[in-house]
Protein backbone atom coordinates (compact mmCIF):
# COMPACT_ATOMS: atom_id res chain seq x y z
CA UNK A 1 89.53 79.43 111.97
CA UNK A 2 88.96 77.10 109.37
CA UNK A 3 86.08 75.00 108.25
CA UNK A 4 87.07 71.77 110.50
CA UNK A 5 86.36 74.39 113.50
CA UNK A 6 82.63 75.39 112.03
CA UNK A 7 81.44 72.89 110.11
CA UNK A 8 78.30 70.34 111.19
CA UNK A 9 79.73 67.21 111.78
CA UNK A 10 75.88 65.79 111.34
CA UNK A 11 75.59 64.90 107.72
CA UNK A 12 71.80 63.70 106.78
CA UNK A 13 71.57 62.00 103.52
CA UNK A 14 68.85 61.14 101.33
CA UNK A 15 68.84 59.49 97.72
CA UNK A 16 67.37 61.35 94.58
CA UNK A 17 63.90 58.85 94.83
CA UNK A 18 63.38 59.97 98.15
CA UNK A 19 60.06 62.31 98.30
CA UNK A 20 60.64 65.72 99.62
CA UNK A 21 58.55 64.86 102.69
CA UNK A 22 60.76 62.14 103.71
CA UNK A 23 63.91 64.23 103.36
CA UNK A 24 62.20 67.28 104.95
CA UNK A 25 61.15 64.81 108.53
CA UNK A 26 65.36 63.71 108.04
CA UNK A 27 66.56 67.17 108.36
CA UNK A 28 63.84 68.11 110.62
CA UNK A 29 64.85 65.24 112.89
CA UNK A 30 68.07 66.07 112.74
CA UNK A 31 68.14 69.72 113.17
CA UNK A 32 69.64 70.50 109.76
CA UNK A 33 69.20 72.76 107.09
CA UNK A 34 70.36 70.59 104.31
CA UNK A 35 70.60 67.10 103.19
CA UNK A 36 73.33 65.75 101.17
CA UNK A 37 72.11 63.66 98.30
CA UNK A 38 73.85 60.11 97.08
CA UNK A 39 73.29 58.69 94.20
CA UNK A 40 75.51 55.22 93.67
CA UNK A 41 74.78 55.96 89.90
CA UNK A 42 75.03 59.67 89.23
CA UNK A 43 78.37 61.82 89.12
CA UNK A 44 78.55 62.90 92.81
CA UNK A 45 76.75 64.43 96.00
CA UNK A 46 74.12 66.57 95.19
CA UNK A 47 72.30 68.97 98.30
CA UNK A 48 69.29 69.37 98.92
CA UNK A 49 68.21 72.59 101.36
CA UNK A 50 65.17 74.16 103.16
CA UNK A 51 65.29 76.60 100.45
CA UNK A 52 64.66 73.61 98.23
CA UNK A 53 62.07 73.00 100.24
CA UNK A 54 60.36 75.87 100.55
CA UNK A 55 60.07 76.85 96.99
CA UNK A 56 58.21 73.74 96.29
CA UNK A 57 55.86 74.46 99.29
CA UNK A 58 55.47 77.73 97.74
CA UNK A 59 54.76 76.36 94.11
CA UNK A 60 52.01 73.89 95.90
CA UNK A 61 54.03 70.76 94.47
CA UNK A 62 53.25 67.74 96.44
CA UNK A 63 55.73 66.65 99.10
CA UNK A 64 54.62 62.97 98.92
CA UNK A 65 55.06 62.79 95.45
CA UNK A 66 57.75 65.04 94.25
CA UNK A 67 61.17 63.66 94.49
CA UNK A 68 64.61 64.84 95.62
CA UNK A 69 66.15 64.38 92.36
CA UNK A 70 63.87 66.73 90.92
CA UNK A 71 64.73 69.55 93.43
CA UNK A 72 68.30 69.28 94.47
CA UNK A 73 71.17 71.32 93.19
CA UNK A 74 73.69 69.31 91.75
CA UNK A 75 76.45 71.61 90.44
CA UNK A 76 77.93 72.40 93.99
CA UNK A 77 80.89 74.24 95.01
CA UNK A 78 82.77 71.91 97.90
CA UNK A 79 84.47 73.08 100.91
CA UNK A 80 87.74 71.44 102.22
CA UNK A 81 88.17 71.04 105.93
CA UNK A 82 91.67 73.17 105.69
CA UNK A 83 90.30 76.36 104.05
CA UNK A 84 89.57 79.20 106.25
CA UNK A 85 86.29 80.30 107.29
CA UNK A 86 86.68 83.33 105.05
CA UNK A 87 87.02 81.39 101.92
CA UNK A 88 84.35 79.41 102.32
CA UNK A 89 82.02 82.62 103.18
CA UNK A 90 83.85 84.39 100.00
CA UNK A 91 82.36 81.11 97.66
CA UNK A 92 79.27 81.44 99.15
CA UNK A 93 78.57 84.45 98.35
CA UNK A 94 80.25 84.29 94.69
CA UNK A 95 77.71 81.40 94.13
CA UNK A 96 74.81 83.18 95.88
CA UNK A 97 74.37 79.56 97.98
CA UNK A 98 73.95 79.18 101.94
CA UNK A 99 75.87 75.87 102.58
CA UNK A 100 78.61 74.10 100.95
CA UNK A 101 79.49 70.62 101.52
CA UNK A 102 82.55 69.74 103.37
CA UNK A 103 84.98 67.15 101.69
CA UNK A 104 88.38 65.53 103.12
CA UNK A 105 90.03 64.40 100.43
CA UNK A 106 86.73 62.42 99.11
CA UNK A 107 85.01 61.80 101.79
CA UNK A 108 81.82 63.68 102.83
CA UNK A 109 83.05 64.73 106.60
CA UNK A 110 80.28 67.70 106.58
CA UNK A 111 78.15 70.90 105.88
CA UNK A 112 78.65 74.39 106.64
CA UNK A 113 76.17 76.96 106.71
CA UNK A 114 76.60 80.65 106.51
CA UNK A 115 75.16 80.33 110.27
CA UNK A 116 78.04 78.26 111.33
CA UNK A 117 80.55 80.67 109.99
CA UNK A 118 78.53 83.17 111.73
CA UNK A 119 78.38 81.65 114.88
CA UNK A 120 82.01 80.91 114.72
CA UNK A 121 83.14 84.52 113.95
CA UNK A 122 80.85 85.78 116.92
CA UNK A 123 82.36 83.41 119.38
CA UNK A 124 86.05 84.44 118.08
CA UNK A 125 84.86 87.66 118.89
CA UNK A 126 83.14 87.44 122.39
CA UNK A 127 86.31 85.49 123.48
CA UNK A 128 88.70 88.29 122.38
CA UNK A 129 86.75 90.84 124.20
CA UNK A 130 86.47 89.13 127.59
CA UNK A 131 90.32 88.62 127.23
CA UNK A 132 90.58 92.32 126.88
CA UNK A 133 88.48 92.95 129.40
CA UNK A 134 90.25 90.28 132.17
CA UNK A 135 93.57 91.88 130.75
CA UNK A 136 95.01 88.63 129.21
CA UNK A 137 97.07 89.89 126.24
CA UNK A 138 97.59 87.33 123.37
CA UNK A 139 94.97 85.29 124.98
CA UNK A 140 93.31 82.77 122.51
CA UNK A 141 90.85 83.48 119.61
């Protein structure tokens, strides 16, 4: 399987001025986990994630006032929609990170979580077994 098959084709974006609240409500409207960040003048996406998130909860910094910018990661590692699932796991855990975003050539087409990949390998795997069970040799994975 590769990334095309897992990724989230639901891509929430939010600029760096954006307060945290306003990015949290996106992604919680959405049903996300991350938010990729634009900014027409910096060097490229940044993310921002619930982890994000949380820690400034945690560190009682003020949702309405603190902004994305402040928060986000910005040195990301980017997936492309040909590698295989296990690549994309393999940099995750290399950079200790929980989603990568998903390019196509340039374009932003994406995010994967480590609960896509996941979810992707346990379906592989529930569909092999009921093909062994029904009998079906060679039957898709």
């Amino acid at each position: 399987m590769d990334v095309r098959d897992g990724m989230n084709r639901v891509v929430v974006t939010v600029g760096p001025h954006h307060t945290l609240r306003e990015a949290a409500r996106r992604m919680t409207a959405a049903e996300v986990g991350a938010a990729v960040v634009l900014d027409p003048d910096g060097e490229g996406p940044g993310i921002l994630t619930e982890r994000d998130l949380l820690h400034a909860c945690g560190r009682g910094d003020d949702l309405d006032r603190e902004h994305v910018g402040d928060h986000m990661a910005q040195r990301l590692t980017y997936a492309a929609v040909e590698w295989p699932l296990e690549q994309a796991a393999e940099e995750m855990v290399r950079g200790r990170f929980r989603h990568v975003v998903v390019l196509d050539g340039s374009e932003v087409v994406g995010i994967l979580s480590m609960r896509d990949i996941v979810r992707c390998w346990t379906q592989a795997r529930t569909r092999r077994r009921d093909a062994a069970k029904s009998g079906r040799i060679g039957a898709p994975t």
